[in-house]
Protein backbone atom coordinates (compact mmCIF):
# COMPACT_ATOMS: atom_id res chain seq x y z
CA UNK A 1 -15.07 126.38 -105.21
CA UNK A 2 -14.91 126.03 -101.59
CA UNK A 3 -15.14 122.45 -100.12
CA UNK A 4 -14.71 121.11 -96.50
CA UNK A 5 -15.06 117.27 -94.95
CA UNK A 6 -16.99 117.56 -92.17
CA UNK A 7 -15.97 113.68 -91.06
CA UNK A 8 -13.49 112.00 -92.70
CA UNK A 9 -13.99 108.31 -90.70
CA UNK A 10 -15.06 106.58 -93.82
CA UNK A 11 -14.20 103.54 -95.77
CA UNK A 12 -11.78 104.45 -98.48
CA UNK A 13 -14.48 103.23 -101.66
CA UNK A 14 -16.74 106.02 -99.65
CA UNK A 15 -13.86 108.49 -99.59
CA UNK A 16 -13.33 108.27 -103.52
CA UNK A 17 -16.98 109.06 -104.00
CA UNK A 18 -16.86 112.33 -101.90
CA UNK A 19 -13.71 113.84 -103.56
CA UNK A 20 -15.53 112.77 -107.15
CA UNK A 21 -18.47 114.94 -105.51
CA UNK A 22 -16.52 117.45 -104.71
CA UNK A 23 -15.24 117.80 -108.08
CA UNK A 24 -18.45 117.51 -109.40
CA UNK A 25 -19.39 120.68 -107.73
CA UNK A 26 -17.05 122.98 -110.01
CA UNK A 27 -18.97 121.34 -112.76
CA UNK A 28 -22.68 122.66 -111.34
CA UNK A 29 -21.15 125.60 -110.72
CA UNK A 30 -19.05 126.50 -113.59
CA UNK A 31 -22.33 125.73 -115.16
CA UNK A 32 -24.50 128.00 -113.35
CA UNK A 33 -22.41 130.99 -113.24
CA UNK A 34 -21.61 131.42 -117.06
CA UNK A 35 -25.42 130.97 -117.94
CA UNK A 36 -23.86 128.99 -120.55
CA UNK A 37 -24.26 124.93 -120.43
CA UNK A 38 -21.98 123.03 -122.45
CA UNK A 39 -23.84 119.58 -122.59
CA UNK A 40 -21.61 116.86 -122.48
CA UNK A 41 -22.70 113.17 -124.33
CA UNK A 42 -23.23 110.33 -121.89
CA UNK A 43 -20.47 107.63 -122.55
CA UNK A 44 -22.60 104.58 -121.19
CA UNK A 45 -26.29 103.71 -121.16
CA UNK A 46 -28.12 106.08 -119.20
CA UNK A 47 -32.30 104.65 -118.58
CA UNK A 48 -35.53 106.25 -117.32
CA UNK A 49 -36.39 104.92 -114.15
CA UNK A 50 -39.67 105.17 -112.21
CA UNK A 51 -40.61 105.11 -108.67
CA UNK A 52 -44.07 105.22 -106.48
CA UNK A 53 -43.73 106.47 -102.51
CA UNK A 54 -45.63 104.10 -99.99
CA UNK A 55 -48.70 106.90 -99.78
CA UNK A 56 -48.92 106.63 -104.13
CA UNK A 57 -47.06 109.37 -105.55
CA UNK A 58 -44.62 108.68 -108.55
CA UNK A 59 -41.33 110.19 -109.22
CA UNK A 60 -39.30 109.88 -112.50
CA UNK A 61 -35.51 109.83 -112.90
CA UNK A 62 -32.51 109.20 -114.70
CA UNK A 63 -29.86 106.00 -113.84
CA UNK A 64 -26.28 106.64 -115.45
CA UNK A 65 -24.82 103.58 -115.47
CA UNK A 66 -20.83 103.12 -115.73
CA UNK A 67 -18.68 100.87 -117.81
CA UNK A 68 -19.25 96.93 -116.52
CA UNK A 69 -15.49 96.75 -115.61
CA UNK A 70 -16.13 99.58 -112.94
CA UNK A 71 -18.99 98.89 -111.70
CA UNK A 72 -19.29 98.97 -108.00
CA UNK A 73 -21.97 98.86 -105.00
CA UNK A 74 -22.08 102.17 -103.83
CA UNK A 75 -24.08 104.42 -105.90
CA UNK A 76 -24.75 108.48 -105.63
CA UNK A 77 -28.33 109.69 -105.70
CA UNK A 78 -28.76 113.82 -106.42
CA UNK A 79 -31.95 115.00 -105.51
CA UNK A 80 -32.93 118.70 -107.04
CA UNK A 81 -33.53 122.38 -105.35
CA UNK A 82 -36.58 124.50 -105.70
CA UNK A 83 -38.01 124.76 -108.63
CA UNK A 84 -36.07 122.11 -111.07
CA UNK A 85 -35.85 118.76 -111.68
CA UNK A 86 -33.70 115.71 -112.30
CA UNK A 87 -32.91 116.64 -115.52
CA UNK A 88 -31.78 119.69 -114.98
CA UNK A 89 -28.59 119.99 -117.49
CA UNK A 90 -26.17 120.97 -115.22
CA UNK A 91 -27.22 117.32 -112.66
CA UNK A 92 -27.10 115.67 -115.93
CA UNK A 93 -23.72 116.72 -116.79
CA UNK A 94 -22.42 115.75 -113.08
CA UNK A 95 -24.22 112.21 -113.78
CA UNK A 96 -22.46 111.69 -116.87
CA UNK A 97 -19.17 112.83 -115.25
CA UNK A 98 -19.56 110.81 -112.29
CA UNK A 99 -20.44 107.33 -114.40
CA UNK A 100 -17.46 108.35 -116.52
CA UNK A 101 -15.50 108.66 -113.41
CA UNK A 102 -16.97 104.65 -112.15
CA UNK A 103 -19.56 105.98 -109.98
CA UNK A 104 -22.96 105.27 -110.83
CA UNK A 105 -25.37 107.44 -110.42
CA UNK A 106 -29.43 108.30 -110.02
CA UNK A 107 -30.69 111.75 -110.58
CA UNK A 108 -34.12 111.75 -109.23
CA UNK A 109 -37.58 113.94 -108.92
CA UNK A 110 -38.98 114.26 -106.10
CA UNK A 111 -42.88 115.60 -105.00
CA UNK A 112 -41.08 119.18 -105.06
CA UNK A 113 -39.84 119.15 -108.67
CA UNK A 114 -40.34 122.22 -110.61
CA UNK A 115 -43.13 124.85 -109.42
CA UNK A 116 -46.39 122.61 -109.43
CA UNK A 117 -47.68 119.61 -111.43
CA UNK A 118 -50.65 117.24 -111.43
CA UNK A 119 -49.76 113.89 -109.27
CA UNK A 120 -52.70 112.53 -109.86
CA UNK A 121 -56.73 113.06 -109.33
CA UNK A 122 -59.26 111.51 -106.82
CA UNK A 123 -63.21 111.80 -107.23
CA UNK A 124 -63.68 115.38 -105.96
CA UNK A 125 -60.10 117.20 -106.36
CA UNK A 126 -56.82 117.18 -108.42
CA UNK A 127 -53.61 116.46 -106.31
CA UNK A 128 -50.52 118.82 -107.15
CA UNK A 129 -46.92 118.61 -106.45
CA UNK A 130 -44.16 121.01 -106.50
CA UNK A 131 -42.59 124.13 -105.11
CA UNK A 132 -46.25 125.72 -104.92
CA UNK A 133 -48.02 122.89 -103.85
CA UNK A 134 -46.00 120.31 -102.44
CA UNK A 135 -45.27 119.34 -99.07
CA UNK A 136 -41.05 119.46 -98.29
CA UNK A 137 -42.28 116.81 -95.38
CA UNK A 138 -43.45 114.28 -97.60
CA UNK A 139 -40.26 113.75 -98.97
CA UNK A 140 -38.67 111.67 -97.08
CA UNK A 141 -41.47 109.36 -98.45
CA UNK A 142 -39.84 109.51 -101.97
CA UNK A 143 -36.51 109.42 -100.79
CA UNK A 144 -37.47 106.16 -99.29
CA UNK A 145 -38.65 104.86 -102.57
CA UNK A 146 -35.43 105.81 -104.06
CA UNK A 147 -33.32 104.08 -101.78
CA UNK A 148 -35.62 100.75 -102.16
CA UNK A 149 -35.07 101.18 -105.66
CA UNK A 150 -31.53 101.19 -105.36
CA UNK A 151 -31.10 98.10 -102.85
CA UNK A 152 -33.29 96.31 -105.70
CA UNK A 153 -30.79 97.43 -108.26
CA UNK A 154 -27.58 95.70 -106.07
CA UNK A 155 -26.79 98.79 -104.86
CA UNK A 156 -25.74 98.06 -101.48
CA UNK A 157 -24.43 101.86 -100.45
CA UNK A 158 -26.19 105.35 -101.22
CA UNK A 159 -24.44 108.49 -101.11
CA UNK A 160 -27.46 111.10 -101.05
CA UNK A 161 -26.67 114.47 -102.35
CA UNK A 162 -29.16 117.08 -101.97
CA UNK A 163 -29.01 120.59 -103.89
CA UNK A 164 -29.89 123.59 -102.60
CA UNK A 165 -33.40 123.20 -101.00
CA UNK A 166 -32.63 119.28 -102.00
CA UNK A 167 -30.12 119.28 -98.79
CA UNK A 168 -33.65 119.85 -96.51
CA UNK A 169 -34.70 116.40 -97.91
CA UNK A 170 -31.73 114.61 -97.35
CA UNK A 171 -30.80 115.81 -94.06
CA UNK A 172 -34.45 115.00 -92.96
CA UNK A 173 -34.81 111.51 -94.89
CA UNK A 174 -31.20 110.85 -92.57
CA UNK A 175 -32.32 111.74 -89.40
CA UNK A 176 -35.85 110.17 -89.14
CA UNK A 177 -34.28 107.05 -90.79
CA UNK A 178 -31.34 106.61 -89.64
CA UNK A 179 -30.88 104.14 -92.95
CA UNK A 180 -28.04 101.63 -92.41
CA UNK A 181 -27.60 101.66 -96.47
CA UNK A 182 -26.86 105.50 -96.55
CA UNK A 183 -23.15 106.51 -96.87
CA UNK A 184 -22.61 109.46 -96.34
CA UNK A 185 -24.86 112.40 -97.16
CA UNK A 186 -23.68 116.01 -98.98
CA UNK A 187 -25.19 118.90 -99.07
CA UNK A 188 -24.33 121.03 -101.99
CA UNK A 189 -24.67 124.55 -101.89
CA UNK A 190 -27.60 124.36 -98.84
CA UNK A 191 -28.50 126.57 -96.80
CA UNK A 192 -27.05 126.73 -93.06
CA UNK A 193 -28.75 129.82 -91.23
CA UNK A 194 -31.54 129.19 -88.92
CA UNK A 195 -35.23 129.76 -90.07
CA UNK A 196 -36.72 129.96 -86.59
CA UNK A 197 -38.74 133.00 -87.10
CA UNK A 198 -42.70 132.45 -86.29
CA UNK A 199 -44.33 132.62 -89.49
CA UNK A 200 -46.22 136.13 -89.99
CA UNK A 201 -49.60 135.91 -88.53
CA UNK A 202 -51.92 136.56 -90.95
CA UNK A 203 -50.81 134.24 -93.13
CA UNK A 204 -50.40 131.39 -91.05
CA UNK A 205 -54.29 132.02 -89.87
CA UNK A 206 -55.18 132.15 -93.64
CA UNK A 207 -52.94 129.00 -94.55
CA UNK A 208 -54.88 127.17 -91.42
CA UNK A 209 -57.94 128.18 -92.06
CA UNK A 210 -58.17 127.69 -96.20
CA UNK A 211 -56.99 124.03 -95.50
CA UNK A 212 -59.23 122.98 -92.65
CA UNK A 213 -61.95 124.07 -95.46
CA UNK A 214 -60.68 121.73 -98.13
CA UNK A 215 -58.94 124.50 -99.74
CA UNK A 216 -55.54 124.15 -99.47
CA UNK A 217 -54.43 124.16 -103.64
CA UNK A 218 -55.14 128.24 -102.95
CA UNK A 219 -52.39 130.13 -103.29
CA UNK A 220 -51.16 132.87 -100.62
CA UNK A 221 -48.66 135.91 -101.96
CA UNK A 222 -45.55 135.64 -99.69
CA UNK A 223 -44.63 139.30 -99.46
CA UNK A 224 -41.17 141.02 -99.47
CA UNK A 225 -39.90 137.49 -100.73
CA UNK A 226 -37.55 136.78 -103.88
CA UNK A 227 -38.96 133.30 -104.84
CA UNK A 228 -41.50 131.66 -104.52
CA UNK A 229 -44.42 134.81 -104.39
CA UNK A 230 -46.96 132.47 -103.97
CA UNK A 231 -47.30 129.29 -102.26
CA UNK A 232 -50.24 127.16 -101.19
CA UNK A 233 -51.88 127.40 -98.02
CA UNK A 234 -50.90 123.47 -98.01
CA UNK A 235 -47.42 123.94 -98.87
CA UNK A 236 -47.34 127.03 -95.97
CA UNK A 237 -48.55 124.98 -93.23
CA UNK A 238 -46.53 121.94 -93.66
CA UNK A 239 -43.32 124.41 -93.60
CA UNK A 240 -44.96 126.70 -90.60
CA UNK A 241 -45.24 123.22 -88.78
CA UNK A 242 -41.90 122.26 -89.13
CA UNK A 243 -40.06 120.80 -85.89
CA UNK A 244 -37.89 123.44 -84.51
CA UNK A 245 -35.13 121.08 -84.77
CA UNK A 246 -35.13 120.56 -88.78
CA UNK A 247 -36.09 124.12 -89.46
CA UNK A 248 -32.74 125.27 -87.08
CA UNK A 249 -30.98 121.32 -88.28
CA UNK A 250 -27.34 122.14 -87.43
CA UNK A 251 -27.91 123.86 -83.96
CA UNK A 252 -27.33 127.82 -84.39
CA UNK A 253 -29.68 128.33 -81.68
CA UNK A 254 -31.13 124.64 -80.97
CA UNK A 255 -29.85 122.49 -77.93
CA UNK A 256 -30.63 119.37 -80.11
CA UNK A 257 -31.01 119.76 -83.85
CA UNK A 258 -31.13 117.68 -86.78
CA UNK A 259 -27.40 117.20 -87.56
CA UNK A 260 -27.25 115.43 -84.11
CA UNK A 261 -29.23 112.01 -85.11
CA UNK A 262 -27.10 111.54 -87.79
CA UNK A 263 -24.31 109.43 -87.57
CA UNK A 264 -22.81 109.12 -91.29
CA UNK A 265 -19.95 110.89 -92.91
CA UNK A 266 -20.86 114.42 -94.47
CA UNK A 267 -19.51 116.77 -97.35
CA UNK A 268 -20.72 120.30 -97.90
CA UNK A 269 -19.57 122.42 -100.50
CA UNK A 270 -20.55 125.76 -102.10
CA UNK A 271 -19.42 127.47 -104.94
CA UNK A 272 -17.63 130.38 -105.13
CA UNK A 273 -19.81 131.62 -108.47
CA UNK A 274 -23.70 133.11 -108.24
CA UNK A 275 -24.81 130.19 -105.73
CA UNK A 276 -26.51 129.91 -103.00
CA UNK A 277 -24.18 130.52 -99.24
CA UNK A 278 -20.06 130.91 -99.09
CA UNK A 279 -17.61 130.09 -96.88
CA UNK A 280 -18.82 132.04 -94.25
CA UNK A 281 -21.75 129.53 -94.01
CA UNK A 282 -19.02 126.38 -94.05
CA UNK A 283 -17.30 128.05 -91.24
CA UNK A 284 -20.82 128.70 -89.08
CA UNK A 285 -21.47 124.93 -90.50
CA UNK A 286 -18.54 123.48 -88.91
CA UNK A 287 -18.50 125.53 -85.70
CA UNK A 288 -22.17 124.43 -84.80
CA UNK A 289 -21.51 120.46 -85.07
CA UNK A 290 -18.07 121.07 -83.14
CA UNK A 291 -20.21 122.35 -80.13
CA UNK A 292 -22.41 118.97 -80.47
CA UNK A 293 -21.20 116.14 -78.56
């Protein structure tokens, strides 16, 4: 596995939680690229924990707590990529080997877990989450939640770790807020390239037009695409209206992205085994925030 501190000006409690991470990353991806999981038993209570975002959507996820004589203040929160959840086995495996290692930790859900669900219903319509139907803007709404929870826990620090498309959320959550309580942030295995391409046309008039009519749970086919095929118009137009700036975050061809409102430490890692980017993408990483000031 490949693995690079971006900033190393940290406390040293802060430090010890990164290099854990890091090592928790040849667990996810020793994981993922035998298609094997060995599940591991949790040593020390792990609990169900529920949230609900200031605009009413709840989130589930998993708290795994560490033995009493290590417990600390800083906690790690891991939020998912496309398509999966916070029980995922290979997040639950890094949870249990991070509160074996004295660092607590929360896997959480956000509105994007898994393809689509049902968050709820109002008097005309259902409202649906996930890859196909959520919006990746609304997050930072549950990430908020998540960090409230955690302050109400006596968690005074939060690491945020965001998988694959979970690095979007994180990153974002970061630079809007600005939270004094967050760490240090670490994006495992996200991607780096640019996404400034104008969406195509035809289905950005669709997507616009579908959701000014109330329609926006319809699906569009996204052509000559891997995953997802289909996404809603809803889910389209949030992503097509994007700020230049997050969709471009560590300044490949933006004068002032993202990466520059943030001002806490950062790890990002990939593996070396079926996952998503290489080193390539830590080297273009690291040569875009040298040129920031």
């Amino acid at each position: 596995m490949n693995r690079c501190f971006l900033e190393i000006s940290m406390p040293v409690s802060i430090q010890s939680v990164f290099i854990i991470l890091s090592l928790a990353g040849s667990l996810f991806v020793s994981g993922c690229s035998s298609r094997k999981i060995n599940m591991q038993e949790g040593k020390f209570p792990e609990e169900m924990v529920y949230t609900m975002s200031e605009d009413g959507v709840p989130n589930a996820g998993m708290i795994f707590n560490v033995s009493p004589d290590s417990a600390g203040t800083t906690v790690v929160i891991w939020v998912h990529g496309w398509g999966v959840n916070f029980y995922y086995p290979t997040y639950v495996n890094i949870g249990r080997s991070l509160a074996e290692q004295g660092y607590a930790c929360i896997n959480v859900n956000t509105r994007m877990h898994d393809i689509g669900f049902n968050i709820g219903e109002t008097k005309t319509m259902r409202i649906r989450g996930g890859g196909y139907w959520g919006k990746p803007s609304e997050e930072v709404l549950d990430l908020a939640a998540w960090v409230d929870f955690a302050e109400k826990k006596g968690f005074k620090h939060v690491v945020l770790v965001g998988h694959s498309a979970g690095w979007e959320a994180v990153c974002r959550y970061q630079a809007e807020k600005q939270d004094p309580r967050i760490a240090g942030i670490v994006l495992a295995s996200g991607s780096v390239t640019a996404n400034t391409d104008p969406p195509d046309p035809e289905l950005l008039e669709g997507a616009t037009r579908l959701v000014a009519e109330g329609h926006g749970d319809d699906l569009l086919r996204i052509p000559n695409r891997r995953f997802p095929s289909f996404i809603s118009a809803a889910t389209f137009l949030d992503m097509a209206e994007t700020r230049i700036e997050y969709k471009d975050f560590f300044g490949i061809r933006t004068p002032n992205p993202g990466i520059s409102r943030i001002r806490c430490p950062i790890l990002a890692w990939y593996g070396t085994g079926d996952d998503v980017g290489n080193e390539s993408d830590l080297d273009l990483l690291k040569s875009c925030i040298r040129k920031l000031s």
